[in-house]
N, C-alpha and C. Protein backbone atom coordinates (compact mmCIF):
# COMPACT_ATOMS: atom_id res chain seq x y z
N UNK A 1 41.87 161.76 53.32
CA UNK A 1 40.73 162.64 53.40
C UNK A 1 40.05 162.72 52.04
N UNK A 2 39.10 163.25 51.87
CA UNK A 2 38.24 163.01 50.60
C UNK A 2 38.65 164.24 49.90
N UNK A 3 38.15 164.21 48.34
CA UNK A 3 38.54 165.11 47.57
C UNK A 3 37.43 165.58 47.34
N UNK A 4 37.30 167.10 47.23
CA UNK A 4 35.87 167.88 46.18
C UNK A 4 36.16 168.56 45.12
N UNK A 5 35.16 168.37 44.40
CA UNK A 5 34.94 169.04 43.17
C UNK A 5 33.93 169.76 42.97
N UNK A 6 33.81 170.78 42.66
CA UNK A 6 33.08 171.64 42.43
C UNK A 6 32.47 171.77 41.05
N UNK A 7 31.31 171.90 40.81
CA UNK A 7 30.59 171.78 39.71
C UNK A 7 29.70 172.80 39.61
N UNK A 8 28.73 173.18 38.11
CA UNK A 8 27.51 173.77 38.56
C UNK A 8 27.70 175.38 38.04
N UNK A 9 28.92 176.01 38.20
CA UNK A 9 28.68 177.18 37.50
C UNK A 9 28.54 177.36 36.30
N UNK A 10 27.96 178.70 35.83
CA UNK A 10 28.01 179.35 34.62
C UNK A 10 27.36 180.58 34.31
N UNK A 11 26.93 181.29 33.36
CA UNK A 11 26.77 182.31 33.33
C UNK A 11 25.01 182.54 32.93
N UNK A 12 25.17 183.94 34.31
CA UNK A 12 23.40 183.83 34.53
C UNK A 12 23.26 185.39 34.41
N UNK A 13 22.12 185.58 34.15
CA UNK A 13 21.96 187.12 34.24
C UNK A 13 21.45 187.73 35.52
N UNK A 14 21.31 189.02 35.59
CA UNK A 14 20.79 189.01 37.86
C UNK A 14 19.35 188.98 37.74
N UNK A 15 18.68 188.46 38.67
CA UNK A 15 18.13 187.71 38.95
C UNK A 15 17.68 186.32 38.93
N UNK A 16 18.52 186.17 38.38
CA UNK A 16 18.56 184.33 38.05
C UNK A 16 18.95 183.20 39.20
N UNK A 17 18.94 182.29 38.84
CA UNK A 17 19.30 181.12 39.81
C UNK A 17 20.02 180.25 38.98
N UNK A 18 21.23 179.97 39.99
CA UNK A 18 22.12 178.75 39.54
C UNK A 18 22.14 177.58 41.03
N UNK A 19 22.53 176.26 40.99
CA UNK A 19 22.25 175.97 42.22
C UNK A 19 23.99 174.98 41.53
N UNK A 20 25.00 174.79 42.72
CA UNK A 20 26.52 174.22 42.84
C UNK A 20 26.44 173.14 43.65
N UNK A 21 27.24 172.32 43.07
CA UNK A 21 27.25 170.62 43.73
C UNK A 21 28.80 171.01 43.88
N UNK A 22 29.35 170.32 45.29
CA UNK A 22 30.55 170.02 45.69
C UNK A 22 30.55 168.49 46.11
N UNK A 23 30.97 167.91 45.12
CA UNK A 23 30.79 166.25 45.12
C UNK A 23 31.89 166.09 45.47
N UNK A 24 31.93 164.97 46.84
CA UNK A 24 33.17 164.48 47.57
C UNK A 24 33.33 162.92 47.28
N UNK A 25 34.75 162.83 47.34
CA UNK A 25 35.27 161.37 46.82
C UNK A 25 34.45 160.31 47.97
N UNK A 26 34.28 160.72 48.86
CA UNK A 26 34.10 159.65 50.23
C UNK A 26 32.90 160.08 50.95
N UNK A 27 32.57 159.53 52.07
CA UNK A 27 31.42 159.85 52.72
C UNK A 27 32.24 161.11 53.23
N UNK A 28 30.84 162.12 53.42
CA UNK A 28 30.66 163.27 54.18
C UNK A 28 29.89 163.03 55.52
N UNK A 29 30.08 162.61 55.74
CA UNK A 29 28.75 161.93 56.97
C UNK A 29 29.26 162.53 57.59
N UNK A 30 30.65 162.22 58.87
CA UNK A 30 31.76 162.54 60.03
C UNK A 30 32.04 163.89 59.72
N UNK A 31 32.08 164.70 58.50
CA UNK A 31 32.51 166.11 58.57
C UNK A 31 31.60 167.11 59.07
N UNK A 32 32.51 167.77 60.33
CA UNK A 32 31.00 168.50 61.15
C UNK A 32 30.52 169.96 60.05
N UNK A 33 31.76 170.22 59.42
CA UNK A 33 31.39 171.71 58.69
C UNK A 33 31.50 171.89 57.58
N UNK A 34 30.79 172.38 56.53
CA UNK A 34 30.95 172.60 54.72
C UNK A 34 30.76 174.08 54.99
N UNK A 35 31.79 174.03 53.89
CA UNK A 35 31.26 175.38 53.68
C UNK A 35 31.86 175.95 52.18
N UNK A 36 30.85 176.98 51.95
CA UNK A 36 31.00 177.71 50.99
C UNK A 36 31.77 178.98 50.41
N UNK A 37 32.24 178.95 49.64
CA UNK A 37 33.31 180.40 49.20
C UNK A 37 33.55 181.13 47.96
N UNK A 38 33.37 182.47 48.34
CA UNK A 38 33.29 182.88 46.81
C UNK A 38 34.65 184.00 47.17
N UNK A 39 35.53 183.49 45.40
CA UNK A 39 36.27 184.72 45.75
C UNK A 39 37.15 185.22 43.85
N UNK A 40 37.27 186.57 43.97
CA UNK A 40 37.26 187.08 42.97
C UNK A 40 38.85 187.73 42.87
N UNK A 41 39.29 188.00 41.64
CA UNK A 41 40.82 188.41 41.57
C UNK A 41 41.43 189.60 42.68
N UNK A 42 42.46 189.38 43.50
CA UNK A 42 43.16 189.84 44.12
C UNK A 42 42.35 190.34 45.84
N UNK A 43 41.67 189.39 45.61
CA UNK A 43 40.94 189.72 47.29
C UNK A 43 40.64 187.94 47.97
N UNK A 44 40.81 187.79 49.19
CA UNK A 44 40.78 186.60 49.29
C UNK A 44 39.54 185.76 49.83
N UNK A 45 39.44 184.75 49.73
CA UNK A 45 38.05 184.30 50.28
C UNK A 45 37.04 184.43 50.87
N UNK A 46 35.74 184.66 50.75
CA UNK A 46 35.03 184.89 51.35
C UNK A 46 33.89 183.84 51.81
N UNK A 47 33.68 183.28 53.14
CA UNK A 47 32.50 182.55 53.00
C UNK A 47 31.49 183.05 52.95
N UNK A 48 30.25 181.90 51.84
CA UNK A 48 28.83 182.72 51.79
C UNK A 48 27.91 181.65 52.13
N UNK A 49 28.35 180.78 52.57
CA UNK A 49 27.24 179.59 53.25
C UNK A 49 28.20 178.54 54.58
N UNK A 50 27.72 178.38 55.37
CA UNK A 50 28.21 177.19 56.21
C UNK A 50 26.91 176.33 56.80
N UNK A 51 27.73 175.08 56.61
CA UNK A 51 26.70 174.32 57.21
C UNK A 51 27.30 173.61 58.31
N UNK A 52 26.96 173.46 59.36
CA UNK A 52 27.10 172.17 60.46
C UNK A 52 26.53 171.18 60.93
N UNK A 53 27.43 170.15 60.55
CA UNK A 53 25.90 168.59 60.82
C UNK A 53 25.32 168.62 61.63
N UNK A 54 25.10 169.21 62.62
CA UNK A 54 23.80 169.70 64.05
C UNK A 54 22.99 170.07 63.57
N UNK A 55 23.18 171.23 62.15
CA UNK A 55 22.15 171.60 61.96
C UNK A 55 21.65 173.08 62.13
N UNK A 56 23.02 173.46 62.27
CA UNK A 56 23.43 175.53 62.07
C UNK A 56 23.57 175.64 60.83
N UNK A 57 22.97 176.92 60.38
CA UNK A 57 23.44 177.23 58.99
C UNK A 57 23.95 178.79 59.59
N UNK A 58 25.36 178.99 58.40
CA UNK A 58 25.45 180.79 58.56
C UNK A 58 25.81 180.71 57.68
N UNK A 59 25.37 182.56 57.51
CA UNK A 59 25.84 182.95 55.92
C UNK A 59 25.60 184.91 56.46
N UNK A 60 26.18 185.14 55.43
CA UNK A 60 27.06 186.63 55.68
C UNK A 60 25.19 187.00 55.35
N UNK A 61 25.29 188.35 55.56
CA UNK A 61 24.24 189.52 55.48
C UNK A 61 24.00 189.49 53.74
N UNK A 62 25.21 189.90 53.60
CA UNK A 62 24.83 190.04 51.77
C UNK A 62 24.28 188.79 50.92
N UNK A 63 24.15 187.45 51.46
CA UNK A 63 23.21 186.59 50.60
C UNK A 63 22.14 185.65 51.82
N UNK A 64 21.53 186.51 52.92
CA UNK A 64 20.81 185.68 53.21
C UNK A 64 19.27 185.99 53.04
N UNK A 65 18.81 184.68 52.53
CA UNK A 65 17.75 184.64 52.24
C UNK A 65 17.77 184.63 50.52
N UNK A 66 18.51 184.74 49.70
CA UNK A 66 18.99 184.01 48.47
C UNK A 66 19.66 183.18 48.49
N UNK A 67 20.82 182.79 49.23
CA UNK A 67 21.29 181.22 49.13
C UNK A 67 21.30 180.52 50.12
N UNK A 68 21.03 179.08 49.78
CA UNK A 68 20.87 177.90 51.08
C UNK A 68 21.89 176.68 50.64
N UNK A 69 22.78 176.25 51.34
CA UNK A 69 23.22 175.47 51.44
C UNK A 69 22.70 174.30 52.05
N UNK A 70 23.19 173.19 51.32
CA UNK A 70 22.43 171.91 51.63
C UNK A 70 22.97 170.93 51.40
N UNK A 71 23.18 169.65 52.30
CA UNK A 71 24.07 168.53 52.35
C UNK A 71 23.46 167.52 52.43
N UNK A 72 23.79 166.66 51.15
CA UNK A 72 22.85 165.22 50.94
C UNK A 72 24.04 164.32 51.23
N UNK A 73 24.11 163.77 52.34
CA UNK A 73 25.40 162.54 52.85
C UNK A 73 25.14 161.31 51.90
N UNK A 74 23.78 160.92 51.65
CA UNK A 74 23.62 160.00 50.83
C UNK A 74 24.62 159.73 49.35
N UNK A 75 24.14 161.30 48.96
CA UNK A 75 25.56 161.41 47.62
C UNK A 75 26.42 161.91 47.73
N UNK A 76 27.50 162.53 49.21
CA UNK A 76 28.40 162.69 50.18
C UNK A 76 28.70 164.39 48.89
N UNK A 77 27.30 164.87 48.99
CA UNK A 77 27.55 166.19 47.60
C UNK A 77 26.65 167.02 48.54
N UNK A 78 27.36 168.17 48.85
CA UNK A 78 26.81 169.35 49.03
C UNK A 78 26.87 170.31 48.13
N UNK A 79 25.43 171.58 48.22
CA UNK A 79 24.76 172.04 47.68
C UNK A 79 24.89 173.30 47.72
N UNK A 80 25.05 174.24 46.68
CA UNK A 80 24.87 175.94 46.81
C UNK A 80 23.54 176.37 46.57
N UNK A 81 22.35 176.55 46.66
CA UNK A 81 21.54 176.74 45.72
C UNK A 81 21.36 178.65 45.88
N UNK A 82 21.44 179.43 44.95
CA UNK A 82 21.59 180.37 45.09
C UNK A 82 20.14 181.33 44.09
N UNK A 83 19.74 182.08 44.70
CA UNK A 83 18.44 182.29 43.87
C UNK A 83 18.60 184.51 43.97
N UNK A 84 17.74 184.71 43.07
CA UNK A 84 17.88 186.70 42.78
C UNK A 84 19.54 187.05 42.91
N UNK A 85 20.37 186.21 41.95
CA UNK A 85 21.73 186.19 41.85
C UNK A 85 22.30 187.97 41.41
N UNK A 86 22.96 188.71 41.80
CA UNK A 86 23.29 189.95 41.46
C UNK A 86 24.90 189.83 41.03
N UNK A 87 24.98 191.10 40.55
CA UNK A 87 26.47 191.10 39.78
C UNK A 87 27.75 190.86 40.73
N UNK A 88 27.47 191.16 42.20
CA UNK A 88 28.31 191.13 43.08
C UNK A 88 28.47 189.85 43.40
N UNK A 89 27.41 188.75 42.50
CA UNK A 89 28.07 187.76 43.62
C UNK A 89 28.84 186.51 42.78
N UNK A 90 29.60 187.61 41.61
CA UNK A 90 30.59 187.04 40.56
C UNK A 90 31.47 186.42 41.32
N UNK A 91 32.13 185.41 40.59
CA UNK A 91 33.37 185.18 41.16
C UNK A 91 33.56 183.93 41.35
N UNK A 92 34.37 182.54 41.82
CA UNK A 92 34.97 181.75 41.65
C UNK A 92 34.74 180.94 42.62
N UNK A 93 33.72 180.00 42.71
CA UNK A 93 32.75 179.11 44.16
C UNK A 93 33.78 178.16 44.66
N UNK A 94 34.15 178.18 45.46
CA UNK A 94 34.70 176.60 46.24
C UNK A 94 33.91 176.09 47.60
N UNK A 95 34.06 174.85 47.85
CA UNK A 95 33.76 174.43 48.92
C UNK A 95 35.06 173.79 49.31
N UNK A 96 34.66 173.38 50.82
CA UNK A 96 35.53 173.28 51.82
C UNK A 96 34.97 172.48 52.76
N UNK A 97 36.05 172.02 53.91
CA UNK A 97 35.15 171.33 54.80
C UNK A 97 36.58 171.68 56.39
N UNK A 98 35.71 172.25 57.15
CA UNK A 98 36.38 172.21 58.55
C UNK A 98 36.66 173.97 58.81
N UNK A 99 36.83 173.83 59.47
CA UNK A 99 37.11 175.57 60.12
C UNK A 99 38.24 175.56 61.26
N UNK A 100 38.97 176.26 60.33
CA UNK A 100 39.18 176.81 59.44
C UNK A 100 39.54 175.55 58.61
N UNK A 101 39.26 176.03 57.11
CA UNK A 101 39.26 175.08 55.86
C UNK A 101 40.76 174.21 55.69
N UNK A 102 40.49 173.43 55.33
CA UNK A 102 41.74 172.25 54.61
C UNK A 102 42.43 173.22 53.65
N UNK A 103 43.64 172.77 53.93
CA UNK A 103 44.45 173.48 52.97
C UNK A 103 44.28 173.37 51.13
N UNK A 104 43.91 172.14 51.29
CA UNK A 104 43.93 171.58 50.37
C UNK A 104 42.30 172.37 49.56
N UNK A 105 42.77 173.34 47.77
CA UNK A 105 41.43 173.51 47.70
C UNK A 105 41.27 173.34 45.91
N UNK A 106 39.98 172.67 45.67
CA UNK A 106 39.54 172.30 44.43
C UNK A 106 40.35 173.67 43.36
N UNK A 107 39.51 173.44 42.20
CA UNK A 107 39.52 174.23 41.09
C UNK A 107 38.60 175.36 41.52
N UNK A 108 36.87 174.57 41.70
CA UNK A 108 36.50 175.92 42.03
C UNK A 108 35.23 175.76 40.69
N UNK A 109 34.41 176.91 41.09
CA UNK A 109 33.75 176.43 39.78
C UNK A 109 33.17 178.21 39.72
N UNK A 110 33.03 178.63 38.00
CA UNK A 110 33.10 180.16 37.99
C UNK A 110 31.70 180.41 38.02
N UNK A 111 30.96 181.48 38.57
CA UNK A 111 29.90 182.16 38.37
C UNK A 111 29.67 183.60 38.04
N UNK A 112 29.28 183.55 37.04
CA UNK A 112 29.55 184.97 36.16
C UNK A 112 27.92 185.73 36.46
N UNK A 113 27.78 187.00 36.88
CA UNK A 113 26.22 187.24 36.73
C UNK A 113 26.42 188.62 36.26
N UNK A 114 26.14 188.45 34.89
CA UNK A 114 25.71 190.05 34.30
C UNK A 114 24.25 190.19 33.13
N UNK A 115 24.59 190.91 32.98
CA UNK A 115 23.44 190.88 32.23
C UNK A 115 24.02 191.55 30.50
């Protein structure tokens, strides 16, 4: 199965925009679901983007319409792009692929938003 890495964080102040690449070892083409996750010390994952190769997107109440997820198969790298970033939405990005997710999970990449 392919490996991801997560890339792309760092530290933004709120309202800012950061946008996260989850670059996979192999084609993404065949994987029906990505998805996105943010999660912060002693609470466990939360998704904040999914995508399905049909062509569904979901995402929780608290970031829609600031972040869009987006999957370029060409560079088998999906996308966080996250825009009017607030302090809540600190915390430690992974992607994933399948539902429920592969056990198997990256490093992760940090997003800090304060001001």
């Amino acid at each position: 199965q392919v490996q991801l890495v997560e890339s792309g964080g760092g530290l933004v102040q709120p309202g800012g925009s950061l946008t996260l690449s989850c670059a996979a070892s192999g084609s993404i083409l065949d994987i029906n679901v990505m998805t996105w996750y943010r999660q912060v010390p002693g609470k466990q994952r939360e998704m904040v983007a999914r995508h399905f190769k049909d062509g569904i997107w979901n995402y929780p109440d608290s970031v829609k319409g600031r972040f869009t997820i987006a999957r370029d198969n060409a560079k088998n790298t999906v996308y966080l792009h996250m825009n009017n970033l607030k302090p809540e939405n600190t915390g430690v990005y992974y992607c994933n692929a399948g539902v429920p997710p592969r056990k198997d999970w990256g490093q992760g990449t940090q997003v800090t938003v304060t001001s």
